[in-house]
Protein backbone atom coordinates (compact mmCIF):
# COMPACT_ATOMS: atom_id res chain seq x y z
CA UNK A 1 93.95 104.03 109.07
CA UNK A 2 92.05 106.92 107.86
CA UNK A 3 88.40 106.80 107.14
CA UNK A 4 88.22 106.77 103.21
CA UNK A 5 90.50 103.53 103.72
CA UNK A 6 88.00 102.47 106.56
CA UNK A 7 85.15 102.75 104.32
CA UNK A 8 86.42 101.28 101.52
CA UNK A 9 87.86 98.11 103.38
CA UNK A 10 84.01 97.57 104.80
CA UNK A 11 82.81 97.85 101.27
CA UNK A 12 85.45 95.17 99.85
CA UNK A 13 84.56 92.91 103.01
CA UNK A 14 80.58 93.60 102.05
CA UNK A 15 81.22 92.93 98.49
CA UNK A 16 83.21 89.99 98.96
CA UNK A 17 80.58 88.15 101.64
CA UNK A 18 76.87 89.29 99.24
CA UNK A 19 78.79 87.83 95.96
CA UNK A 20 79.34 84.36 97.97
CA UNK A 21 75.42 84.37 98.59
CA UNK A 22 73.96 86.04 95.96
CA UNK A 23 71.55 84.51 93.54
CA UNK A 24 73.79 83.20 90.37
CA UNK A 25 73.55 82.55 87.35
CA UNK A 26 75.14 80.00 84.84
CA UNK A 27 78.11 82.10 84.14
CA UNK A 28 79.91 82.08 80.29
CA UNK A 29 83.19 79.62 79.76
CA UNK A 30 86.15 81.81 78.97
CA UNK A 31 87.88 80.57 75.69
CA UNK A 32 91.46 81.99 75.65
CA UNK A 33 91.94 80.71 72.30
CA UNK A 34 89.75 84.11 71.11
CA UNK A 35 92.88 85.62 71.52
CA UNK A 36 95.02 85.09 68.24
CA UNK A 37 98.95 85.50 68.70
CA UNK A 38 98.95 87.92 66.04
CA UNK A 39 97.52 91.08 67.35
CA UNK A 40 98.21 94.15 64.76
CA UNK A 41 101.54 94.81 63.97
CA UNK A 42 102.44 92.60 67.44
CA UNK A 43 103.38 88.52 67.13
CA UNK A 44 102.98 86.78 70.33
CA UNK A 45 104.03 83.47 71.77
CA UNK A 46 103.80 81.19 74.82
CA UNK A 47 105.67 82.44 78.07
CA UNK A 48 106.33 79.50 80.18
CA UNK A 49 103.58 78.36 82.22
CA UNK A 50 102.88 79.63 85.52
CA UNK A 51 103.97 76.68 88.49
CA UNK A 52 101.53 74.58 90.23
CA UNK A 53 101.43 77.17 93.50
CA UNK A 54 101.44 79.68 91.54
CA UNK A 55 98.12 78.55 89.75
CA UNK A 56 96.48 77.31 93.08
CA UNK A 57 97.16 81.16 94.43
CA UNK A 58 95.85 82.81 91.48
CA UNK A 59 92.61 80.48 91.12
CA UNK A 60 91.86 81.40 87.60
CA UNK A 61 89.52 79.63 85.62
CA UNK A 62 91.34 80.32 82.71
CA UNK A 63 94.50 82.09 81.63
CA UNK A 64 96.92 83.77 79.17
CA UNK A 65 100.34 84.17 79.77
CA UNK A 66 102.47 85.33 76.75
CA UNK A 67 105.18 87.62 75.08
CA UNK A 68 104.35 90.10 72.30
CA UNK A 69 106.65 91.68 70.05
CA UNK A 70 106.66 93.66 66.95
CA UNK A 71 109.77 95.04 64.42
CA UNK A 72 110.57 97.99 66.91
CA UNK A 73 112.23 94.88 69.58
CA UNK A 74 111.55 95.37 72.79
CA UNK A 75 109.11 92.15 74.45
CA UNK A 76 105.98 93.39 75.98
CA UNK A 77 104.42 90.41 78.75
CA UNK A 78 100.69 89.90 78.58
CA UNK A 79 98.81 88.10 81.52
CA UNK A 80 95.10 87.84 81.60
CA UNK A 81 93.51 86.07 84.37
CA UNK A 82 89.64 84.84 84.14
CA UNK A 83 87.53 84.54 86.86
CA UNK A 84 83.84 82.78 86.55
CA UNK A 85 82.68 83.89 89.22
CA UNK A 86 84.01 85.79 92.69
CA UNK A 87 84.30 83.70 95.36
CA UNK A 88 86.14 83.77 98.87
CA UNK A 89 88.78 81.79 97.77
CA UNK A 90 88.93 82.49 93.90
CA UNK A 91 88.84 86.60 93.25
CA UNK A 92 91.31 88.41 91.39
CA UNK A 93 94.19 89.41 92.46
CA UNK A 94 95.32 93.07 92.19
CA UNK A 95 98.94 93.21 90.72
CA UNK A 96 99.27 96.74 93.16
CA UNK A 97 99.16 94.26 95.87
CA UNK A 98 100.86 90.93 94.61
CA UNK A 99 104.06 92.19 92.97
CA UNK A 100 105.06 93.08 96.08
CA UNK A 101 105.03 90.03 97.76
CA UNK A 102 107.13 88.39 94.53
CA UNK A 103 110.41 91.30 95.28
CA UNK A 104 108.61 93.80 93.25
CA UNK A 105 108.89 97.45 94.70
CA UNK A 106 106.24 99.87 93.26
CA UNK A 107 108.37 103.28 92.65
CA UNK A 108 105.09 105.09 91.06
CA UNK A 109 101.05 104.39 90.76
CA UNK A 110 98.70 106.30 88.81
CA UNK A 111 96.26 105.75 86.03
CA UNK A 112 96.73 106.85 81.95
CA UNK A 113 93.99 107.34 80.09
CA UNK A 114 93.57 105.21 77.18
CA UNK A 115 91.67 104.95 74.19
CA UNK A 116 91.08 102.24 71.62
CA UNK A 117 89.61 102.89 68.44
CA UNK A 118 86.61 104.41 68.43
CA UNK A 119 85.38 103.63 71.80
CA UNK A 120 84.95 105.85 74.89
CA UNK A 121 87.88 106.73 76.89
CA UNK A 122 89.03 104.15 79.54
CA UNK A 123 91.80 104.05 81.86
CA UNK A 124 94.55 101.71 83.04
CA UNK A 125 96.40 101.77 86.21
CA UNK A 126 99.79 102.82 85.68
CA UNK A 127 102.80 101.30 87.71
CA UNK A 128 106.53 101.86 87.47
CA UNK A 129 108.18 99.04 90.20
CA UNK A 130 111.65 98.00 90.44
CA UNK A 131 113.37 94.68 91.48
CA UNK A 132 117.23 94.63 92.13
CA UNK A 133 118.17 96.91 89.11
CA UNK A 134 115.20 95.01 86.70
CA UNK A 135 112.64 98.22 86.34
CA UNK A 136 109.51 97.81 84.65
CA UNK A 137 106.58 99.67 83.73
CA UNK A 138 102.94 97.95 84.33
CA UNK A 139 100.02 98.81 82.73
CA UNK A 140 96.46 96.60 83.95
CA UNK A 141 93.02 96.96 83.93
CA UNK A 142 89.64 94.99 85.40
CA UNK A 143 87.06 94.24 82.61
CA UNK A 144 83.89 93.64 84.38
CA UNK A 145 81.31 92.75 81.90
CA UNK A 146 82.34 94.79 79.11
CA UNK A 147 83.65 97.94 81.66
CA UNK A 148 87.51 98.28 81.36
CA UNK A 149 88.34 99.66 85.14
CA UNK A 150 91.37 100.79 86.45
CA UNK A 151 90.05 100.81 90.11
CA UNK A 152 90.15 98.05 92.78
CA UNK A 153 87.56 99.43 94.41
CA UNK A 154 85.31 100.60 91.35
CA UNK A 155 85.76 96.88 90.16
CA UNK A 156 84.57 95.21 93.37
CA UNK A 157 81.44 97.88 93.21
CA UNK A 158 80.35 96.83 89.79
CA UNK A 159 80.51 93.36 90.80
CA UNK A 160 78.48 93.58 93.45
CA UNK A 161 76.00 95.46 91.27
CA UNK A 162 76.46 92.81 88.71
CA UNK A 163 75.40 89.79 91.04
CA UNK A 164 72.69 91.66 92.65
CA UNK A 165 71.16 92.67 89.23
CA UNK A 166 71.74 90.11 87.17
CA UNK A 167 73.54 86.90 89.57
CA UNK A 168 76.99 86.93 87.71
CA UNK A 169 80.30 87.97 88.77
CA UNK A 170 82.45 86.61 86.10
CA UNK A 171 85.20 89.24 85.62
CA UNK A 172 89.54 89.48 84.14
CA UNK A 173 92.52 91.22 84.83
CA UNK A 174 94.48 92.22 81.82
CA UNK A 175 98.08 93.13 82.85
CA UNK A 176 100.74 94.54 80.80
CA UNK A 177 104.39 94.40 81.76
CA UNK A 178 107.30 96.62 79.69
CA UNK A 179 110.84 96.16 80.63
CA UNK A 180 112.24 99.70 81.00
CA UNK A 181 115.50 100.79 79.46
CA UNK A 182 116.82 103.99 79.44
CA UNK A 183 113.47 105.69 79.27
CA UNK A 184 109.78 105.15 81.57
CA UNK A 185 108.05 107.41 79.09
CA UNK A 186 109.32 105.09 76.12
CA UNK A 187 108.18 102.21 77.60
CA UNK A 188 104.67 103.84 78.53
CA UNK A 189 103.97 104.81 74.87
CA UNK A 190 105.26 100.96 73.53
CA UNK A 191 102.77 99.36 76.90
CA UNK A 192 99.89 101.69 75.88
CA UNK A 193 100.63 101.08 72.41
CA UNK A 194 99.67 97.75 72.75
CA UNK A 195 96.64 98.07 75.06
CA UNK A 196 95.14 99.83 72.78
CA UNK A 197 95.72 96.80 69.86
CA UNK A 198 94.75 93.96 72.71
CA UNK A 199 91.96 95.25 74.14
CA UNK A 200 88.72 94.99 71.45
CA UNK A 201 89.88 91.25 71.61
CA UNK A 202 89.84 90.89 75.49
CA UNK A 203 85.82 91.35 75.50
CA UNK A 204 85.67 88.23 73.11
CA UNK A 205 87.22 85.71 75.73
CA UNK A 206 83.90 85.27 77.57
CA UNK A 207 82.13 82.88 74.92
């Protein structure tokens, strides 16, 4: 293991053992219901929930698990997991490291920038994974108190900033899933397509 990883995996350990202790306060209650099934040009509806081990793995406070489609046809998967607070056994869980352990085999990992509207640039973390001859493209984020992060890392930092400074460490994963057809790059533009319609709602799920 080389020492960047080193570091980085003392940080996490750091991060994960002040938030437990730190001084909290009363964190928000997430209302998924801020996020309407009609989403620009996009319709969505229920996927089927998640299974009881499933849920007890995850540890979300709240979540939103559904499909989104517009005219054009192809599905697009939206999963947001919220967290109240980190805690040893309730912090969210990095899709670069769970879709692996359900078959999923990440091909490619990157970020794409992305932009919504008229605020600053973010980014997304970009995967391209592969299961049997299923490929898909996946497109997620961390929002940590209004900061859209593509990190692992940078997200566990600002938390631990977060409950130092102010004693919360409520945070969500947005994840974005695009089967992929004959084309990656088409399925990028239709994932990032709708990141960019999704996200000014995502802030609004912390009430």
């Amino acid at each position: 293991m080389n020492t960047r990883r080193v570091v980085a995996l003392v940080v996490i350990m750091a991060s994960t053992g002040v938030l437990a202790h730190a001084r909290r306060a009363t964190p928000p209650a997430a209302d998924v219901s801020r996020l309407p099934y009609t989403v620009g040009a996009w319709r969505g509806a229920d996927a089927p929930p998640l299974s009881p081990e499933t849920l007890s793995v995850l540890a979300a406070d709240a979540y939103i698990n559904r499909t989104y489609a517009d005219n054009a046809g192809t599905p697009v998967g939206l999963y947001v997991a919220l967290y109240r607070e980190q805690r040893p056994t309730a912090s969210i869980h990095s899709p670069l490291h769970c879709l692996p352990g359900t078959g999923w085999e990440a091909l490619e990992v990157g970020t794409v920038p992305v932009i919504a509207g008229a605020a600053p640039a973010t980014a997304v973390r970009r995967m391209i994974v592969r299961k049997g001859r299923e490929r898909a493209l996946v497109l997620y984020s961390y929002d940590v108190h209004g900061r859209m992060l593509a990190n692992e890392l940078a997200s566990k930092l600002w938390l631990l900033h977060d409950s130092l400074r102010y004693g919360r460490s409520n945070a969500s994963l947005l994840r974005v899933v695009v089967p992929i057809g004959e084309s990656a790059a088409a399925a990028e533009r239709r994932g990032l397509e709708f990141v960019r319609s999704v996200l000014p709602y995502v802030s609004q799920l912390w009430s």
